[in-house]
C-alpha atoms as a PDB file:
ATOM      1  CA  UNK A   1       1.172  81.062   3.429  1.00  0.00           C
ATOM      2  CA  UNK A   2      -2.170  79.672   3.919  1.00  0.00           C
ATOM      3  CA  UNK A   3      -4.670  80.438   1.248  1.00  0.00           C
ATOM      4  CA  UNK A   4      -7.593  79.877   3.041  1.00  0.00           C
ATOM      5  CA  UNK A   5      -8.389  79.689   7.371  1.00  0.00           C
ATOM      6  CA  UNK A   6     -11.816  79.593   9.121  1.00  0.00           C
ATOM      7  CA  UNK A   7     -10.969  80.265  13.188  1.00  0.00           C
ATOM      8  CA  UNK A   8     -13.693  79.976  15.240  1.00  0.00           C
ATOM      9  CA  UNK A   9     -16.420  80.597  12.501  1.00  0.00           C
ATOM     10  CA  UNK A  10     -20.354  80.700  13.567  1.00  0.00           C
ATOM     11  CA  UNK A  11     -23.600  81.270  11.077  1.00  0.00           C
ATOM     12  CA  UNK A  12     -26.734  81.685  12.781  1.00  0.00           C
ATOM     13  CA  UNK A  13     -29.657  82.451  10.764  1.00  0.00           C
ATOM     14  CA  UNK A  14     -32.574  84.056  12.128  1.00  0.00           C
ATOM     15  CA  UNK A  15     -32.515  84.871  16.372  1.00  0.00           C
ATOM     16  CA  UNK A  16     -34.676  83.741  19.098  1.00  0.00           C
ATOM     17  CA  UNK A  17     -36.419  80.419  18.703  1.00  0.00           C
ATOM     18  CA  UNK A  18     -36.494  80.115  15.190  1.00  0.00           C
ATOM     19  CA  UNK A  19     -32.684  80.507  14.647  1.00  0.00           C
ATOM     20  CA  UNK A  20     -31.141  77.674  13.053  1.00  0.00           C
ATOM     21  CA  UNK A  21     -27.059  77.159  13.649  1.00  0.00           C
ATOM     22  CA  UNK A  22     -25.746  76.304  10.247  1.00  0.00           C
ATOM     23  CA  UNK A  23     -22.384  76.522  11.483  1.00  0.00           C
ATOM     24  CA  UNK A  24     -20.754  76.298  15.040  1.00  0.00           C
ATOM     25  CA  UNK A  25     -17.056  76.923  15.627  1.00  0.00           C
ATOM     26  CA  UNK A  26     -15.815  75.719  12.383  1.00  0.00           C
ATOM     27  CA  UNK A  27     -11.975  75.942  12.434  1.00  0.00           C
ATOM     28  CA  UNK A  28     -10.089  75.194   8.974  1.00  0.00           C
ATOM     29  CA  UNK A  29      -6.994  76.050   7.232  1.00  0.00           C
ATOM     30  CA  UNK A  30      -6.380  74.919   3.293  1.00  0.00           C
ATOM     31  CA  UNK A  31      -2.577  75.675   1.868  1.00  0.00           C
ATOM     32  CA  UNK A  32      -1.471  75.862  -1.632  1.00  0.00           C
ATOM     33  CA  UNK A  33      -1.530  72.616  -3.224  1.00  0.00           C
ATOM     34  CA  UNK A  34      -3.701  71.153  -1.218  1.00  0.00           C
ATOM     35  CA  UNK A  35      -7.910  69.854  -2.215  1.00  0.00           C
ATOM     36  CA  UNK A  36     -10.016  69.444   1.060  1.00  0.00           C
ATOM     37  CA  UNK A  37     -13.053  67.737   0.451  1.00  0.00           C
ATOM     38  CA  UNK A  38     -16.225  68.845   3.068  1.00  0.00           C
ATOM     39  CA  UNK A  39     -19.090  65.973   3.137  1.00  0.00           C
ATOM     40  CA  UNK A  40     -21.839  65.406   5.400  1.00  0.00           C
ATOM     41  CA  UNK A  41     -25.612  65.233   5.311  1.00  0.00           C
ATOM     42  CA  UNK A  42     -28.181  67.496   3.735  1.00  0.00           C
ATOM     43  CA  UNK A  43     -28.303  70.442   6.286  1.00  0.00           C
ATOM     44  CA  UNK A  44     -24.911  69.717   7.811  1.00  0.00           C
ATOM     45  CA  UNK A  45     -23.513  73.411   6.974  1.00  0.00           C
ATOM     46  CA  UNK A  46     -21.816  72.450   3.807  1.00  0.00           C
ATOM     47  CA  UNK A  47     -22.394  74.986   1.473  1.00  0.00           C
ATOM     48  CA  UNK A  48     -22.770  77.473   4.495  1.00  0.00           C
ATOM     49  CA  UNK A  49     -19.223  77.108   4.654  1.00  0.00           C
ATOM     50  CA  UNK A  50     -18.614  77.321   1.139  1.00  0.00           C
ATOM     51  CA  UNK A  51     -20.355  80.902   0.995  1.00  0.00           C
ATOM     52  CA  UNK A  52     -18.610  81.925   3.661  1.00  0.00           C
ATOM     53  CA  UNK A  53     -15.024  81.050   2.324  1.00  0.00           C
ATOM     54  CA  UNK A  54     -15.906  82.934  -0.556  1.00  0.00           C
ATOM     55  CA  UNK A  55     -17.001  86.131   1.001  1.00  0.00           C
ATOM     56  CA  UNK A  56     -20.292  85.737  -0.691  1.00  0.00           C
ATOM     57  CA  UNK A  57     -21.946  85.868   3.202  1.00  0.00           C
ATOM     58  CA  UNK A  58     -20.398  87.406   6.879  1.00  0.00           C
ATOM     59  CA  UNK A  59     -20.048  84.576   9.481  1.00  0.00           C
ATOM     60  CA  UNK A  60     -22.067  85.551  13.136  1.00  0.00           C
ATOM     61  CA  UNK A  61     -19.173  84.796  15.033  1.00  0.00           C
ATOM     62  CA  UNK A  62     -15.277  84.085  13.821  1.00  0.00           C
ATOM     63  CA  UNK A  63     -12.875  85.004  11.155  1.00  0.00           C
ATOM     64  CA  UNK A  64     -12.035  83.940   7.503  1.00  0.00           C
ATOM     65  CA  UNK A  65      -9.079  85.131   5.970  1.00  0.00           C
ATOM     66  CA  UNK A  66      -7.702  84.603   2.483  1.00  0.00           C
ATOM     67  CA  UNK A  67      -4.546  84.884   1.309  1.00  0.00           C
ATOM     68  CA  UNK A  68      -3.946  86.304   5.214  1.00  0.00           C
ATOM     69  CA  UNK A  69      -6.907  89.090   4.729  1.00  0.00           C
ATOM     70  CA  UNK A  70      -9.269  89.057   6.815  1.00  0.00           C
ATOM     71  CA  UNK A  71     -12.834  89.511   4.435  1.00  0.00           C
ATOM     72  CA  UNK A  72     -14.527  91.487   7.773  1.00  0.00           C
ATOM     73  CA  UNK A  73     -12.264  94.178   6.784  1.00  0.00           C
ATOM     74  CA  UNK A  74     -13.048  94.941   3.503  1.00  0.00           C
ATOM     75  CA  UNK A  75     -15.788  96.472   1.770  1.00  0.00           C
ATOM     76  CA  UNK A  76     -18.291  95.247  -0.775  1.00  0.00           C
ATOM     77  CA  UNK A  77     -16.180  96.991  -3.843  1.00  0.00           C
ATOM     78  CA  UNK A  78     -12.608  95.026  -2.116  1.00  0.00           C
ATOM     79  CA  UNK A  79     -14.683  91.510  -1.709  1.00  0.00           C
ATOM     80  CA  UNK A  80     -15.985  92.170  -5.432  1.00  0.00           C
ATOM     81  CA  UNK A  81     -12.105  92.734  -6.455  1.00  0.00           C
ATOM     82  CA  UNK A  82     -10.376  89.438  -4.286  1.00  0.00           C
ATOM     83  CA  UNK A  83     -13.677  87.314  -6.417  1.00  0.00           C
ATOM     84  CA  UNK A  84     -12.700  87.979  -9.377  1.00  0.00           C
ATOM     85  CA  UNK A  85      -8.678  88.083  -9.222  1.00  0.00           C
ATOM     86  CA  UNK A  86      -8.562  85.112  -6.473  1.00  0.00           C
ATOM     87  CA  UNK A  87     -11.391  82.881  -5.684  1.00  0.00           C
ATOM     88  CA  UNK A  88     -12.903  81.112  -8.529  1.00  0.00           C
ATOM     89  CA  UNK A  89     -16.213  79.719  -7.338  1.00  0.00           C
ATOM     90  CA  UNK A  90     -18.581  76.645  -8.589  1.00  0.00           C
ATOM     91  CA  UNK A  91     -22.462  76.666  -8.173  1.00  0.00           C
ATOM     92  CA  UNK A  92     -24.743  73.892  -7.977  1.00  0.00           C
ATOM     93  CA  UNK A  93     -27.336  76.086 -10.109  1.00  0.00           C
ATOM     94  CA  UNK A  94     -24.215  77.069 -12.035  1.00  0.00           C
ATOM     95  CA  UNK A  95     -24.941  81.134 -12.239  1.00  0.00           C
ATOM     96  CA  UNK A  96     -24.371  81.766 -15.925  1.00  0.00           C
ATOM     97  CA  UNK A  97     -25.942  85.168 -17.151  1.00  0.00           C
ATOM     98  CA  UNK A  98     -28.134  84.370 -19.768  1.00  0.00           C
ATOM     99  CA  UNK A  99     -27.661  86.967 -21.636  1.00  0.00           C
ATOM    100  CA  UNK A 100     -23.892  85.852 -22.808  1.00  0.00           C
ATOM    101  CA  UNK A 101     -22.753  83.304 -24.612  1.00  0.00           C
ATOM    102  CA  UNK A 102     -20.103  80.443 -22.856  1.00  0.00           C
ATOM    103  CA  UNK A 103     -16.980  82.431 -23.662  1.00  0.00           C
ATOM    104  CA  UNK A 104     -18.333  85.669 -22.905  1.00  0.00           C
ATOM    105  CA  UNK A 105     -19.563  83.899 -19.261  1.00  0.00           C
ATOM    106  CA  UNK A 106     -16.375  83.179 -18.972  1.00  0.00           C
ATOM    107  CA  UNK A 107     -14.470  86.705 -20.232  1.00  0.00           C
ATOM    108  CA  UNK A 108     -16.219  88.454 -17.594  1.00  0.00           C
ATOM    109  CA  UNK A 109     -14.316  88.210 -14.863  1.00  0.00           C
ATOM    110  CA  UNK A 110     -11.149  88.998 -16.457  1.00  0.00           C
ATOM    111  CA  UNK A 111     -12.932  92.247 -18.647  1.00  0.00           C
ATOM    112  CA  UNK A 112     -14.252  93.562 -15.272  1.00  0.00           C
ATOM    113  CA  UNK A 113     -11.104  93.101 -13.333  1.00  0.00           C
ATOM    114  CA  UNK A 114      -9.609  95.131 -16.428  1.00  0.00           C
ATOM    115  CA  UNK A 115      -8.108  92.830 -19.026  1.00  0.00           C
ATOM    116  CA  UNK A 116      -8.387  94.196 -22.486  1.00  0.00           C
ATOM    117  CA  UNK A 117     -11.458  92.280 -24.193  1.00  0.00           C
ATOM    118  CA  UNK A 118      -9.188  90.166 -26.836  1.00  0.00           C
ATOM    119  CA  UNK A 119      -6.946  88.747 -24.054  1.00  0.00           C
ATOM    120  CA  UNK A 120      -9.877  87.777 -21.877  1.00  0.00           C
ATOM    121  CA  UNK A 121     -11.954  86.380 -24.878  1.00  0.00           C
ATOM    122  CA  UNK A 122      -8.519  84.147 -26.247  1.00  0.00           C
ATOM    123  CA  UNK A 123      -8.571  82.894 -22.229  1.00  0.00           C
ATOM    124  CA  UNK A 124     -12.006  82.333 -22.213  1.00  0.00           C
ATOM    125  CA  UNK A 125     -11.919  79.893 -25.458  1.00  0.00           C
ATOM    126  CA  UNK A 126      -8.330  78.257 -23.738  1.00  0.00           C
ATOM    127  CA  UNK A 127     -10.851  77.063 -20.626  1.00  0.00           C
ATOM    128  CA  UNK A 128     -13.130  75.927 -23.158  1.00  0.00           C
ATOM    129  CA  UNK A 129     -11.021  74.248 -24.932  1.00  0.00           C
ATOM    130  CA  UNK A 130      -9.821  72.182 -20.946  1.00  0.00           C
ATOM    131  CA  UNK A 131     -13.397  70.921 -20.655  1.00  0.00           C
ATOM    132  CA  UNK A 132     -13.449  70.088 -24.410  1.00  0.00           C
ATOM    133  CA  UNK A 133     -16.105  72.907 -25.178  1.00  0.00           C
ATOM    134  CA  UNK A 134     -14.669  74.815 -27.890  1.00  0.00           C
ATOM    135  CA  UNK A 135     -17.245  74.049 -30.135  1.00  0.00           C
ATOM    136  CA  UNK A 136     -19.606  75.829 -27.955  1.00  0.00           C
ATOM    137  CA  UNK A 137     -18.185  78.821 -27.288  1.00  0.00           C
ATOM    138  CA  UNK A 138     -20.944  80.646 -28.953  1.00  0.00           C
ATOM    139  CA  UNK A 139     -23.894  79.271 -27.635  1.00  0.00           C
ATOM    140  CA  UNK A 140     -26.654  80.689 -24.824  1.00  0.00           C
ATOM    141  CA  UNK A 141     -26.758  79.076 -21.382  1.00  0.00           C
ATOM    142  CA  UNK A 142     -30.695  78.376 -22.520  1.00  0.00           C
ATOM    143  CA  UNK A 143     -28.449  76.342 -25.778  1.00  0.00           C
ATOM    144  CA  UNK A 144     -26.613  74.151 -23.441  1.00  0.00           C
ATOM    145  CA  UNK A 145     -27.505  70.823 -21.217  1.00  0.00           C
ATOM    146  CA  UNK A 146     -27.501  70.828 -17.573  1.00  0.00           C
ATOM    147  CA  UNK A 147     -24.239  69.088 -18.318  1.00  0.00           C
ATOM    148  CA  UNK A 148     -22.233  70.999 -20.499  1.00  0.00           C
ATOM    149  CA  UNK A 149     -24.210  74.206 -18.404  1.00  0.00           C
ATOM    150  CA  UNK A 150     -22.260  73.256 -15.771  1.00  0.00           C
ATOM    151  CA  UNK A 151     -18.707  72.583 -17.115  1.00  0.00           C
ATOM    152  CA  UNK A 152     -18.821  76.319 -18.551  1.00  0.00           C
ATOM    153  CA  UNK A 153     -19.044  77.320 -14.945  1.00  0.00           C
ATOM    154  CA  UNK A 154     -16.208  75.350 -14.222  1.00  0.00           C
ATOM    155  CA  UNK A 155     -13.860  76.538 -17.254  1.00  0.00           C
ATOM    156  CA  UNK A 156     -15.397  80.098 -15.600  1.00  0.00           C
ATOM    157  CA  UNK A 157     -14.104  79.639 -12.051  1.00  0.00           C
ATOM    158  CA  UNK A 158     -10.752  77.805 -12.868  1.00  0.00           C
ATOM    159  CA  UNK A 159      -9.351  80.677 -15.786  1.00  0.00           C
ATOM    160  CA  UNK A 160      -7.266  83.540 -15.107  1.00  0.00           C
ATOM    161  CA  UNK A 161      -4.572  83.043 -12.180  1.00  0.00           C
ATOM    162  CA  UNK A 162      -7.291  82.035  -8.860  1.00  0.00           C
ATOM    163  CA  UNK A 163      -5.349  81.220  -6.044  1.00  0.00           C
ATOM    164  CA  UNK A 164      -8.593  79.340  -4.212  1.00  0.00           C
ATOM    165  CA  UNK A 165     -10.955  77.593  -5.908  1.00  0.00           C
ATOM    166  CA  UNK A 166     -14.275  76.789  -4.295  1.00  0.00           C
ATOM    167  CA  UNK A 167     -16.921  74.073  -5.400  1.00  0.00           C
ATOM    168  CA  UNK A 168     -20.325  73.323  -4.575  1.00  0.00           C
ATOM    169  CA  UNK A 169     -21.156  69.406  -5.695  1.00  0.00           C
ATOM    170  CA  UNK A 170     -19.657  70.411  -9.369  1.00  0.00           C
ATOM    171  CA  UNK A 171     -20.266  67.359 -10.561  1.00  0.00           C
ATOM    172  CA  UNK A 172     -24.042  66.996  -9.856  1.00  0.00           C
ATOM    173  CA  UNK A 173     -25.476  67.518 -13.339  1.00  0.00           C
ATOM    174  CA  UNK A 174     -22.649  65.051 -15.496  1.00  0.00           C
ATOM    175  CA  UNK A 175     -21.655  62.138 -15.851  1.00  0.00           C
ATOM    176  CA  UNK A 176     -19.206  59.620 -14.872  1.00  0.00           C
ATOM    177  CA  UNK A 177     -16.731  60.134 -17.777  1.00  0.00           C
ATOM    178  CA  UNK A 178     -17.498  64.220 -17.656  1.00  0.00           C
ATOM    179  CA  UNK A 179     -17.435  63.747 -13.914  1.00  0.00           C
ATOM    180  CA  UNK A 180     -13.670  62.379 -13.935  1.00  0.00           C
ATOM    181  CA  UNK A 181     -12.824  64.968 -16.689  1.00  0.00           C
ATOM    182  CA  UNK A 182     -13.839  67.820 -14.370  1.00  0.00           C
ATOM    183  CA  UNK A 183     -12.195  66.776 -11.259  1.00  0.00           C
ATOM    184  CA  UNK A 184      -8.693  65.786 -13.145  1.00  0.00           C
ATOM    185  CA  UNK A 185      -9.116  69.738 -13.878  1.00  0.00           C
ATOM    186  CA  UNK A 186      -9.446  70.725 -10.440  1.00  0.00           C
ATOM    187  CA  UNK A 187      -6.520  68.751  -9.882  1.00  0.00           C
ATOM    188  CA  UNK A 188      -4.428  69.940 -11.662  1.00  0.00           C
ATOM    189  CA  UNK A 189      -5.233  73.780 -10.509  1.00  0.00           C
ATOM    190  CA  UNK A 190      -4.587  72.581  -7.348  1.00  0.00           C
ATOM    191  CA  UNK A 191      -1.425  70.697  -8.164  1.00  0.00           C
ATOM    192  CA  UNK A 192      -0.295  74.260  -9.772  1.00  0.00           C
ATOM    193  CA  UNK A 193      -0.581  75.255  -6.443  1.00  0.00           C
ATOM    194  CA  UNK A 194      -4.166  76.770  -5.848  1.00  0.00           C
ATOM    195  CA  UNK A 195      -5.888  75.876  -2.504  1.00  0.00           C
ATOM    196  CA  UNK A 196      -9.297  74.335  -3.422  1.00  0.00           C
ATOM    197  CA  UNK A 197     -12.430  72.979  -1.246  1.00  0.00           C
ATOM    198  CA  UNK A 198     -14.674  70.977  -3.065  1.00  0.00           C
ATOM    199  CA  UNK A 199     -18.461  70.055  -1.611  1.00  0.00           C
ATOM    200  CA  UNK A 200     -19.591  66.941  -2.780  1.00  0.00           C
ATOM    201  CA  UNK A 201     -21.706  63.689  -1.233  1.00  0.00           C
ATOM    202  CA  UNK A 202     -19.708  61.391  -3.132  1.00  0.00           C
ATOM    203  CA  UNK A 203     -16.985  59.388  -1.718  1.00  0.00           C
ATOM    204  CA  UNK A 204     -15.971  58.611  -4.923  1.00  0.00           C
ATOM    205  CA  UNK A 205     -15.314  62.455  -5.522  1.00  0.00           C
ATOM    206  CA  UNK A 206     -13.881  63.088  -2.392  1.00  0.00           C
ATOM    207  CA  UNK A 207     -10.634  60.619  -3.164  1.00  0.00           C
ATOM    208  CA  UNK A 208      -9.555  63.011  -5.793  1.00  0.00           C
ATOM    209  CA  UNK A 209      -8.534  65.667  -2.557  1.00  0.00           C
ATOM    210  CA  UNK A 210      -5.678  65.297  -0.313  1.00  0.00           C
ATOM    211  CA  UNK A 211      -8.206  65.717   2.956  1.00  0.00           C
ATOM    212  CA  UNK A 212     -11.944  64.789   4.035  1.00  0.00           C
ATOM    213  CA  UNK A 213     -13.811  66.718   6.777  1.00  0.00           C
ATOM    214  CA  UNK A 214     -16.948  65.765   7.634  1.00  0.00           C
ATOM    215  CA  UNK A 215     -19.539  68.214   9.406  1.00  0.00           C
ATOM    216  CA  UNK A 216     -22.301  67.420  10.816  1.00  0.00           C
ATOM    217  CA  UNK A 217     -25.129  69.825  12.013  1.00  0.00           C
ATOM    218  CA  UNK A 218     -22.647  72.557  11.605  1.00  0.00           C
ATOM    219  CA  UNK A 219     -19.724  70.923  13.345  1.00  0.00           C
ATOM    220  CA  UNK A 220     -16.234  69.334  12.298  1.00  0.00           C
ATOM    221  CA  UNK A 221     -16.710  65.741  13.386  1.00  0.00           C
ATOM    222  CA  UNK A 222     -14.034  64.078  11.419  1.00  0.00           C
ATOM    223  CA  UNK A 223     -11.321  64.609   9.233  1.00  0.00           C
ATOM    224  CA  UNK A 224      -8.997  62.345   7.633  1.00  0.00           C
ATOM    225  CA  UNK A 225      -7.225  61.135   4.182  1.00  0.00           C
ATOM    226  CA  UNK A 226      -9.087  60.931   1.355  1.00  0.00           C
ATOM    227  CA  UNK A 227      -8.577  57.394   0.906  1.00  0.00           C
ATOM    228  CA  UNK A 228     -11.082  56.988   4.374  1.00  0.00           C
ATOM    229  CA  UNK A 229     -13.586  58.683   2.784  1.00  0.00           C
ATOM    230  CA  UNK A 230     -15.873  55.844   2.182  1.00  0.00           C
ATOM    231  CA  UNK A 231     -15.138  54.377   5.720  1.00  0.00           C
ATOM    232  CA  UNK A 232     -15.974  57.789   7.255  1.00  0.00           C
ATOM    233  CA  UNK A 233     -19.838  57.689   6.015  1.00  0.00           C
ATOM    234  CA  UNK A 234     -20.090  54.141   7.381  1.00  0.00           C
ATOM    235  CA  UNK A 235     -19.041  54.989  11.246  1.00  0.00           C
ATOM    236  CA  UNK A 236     -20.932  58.824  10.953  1.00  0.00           C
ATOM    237  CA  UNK A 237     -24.198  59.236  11.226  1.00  0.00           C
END
């Protein structure tokens, strides 16, 4: 089954003169196993997409389905429940509650969706532990770098059993060596057979997926192997 399928998907924002077409008629399917990397220019609809896949926004026009739902026909308590059991998702401004410590951060999820409090705390220190963060398991978001910030929301989005996995440029804020680290661990969630799209200007980043589309100003232009991925931001504009 497909994890994840865009048909026909339009976001307008605004009406009238002033609206602005962040998407138009995006169709796209992702199935288990399979990394799809979505590049393009500042503005292109990028992250518009990404919010949509993740039920965190409604599209104008079109349908997204996951796991063959569709997300128009649920309500705001059913999208609440299919985040936290299926879709783990990766900010750029990595949306840790400051109030908890990295391992609680991460526990949440699982202690809202009902795991008992031990089981989702001994998970929370095993995600750690994958972006070699045990030692700060304890510490405050306000504790952390940008850096480290940012590979607790990672550990966050990949625990627990989440069939699609959805990141916004989540290697922004690290660097080269933390960089590889984090995408090896996308990887291999996908390779466990998670459907993933990853957001990132890098072409670099965008080898480590199976797939490369490219929008630009809200439309599919390209899409080809990863391994293109560099040749594909020479020929589009």
């Amino acid at each position: 089954m497909t994890v994840l399928q865009l048909r026909g998907v339009h976001r307008v924002h605004g009406s009238g003169e002033t609206a602005v077409h962040a998407l138009r008629g995006i169709d796209l399917t992702v199935a288990p196993g399979e990394l799809v990397a979505v590049m393009g220019s500042s503005g292109s609809g990028k992250s518009t997409l990404l919010t949509l896949a993740g039920g965190l926004d409604a599209p104008t026009r079109g349908e997204v389905l996951v796991e063959g739902r569709a997300l128009a026909g649920m309500n705001r308590a059913q999208l609440a429940e299919l985040r936290r059991r299926s879709i783990g998702y990766v900010f750029q401004n990595f949306n840790l509650l400051p109030s908890l410590t990295a391992a609680e951060n991460i526990a949440l999820p699982l202690e809202l969706d009902g795991l008992p409090v031990r089981r989702a705390r001994r998970l929370a220190l095993d995600a750690l532990a994958r972006v070699e963060l045990t030692d700060l398991a304890a510490r405050f978001p306000d504790q952390m770098s940008g850096g480290q910030q940012q590979r607790v929301a990672i550990a966050r989005a990949l625990v627990g059993q989440r069939r699609l996995v959805l990141a916004d440029e989540p290697t922004g804020a690290l660097d080269s060596q933390t960089a590889e680290t984090v995408l090896r661990l996308l990887r291999r969630q996908i390779d466990d057979g998670a459907a993933g799209v990853l957001v990132t200007h890098e072409a670099r980043h965008a080898g480590w997926a199976d797939r490369v589309v490219f929008l630009r100003d809200g439309v599919v232009v390209d899409s080809t192997g990863s391994s293109r991925a560099e040749d594909l931001l020479e020929v589009t504009p």
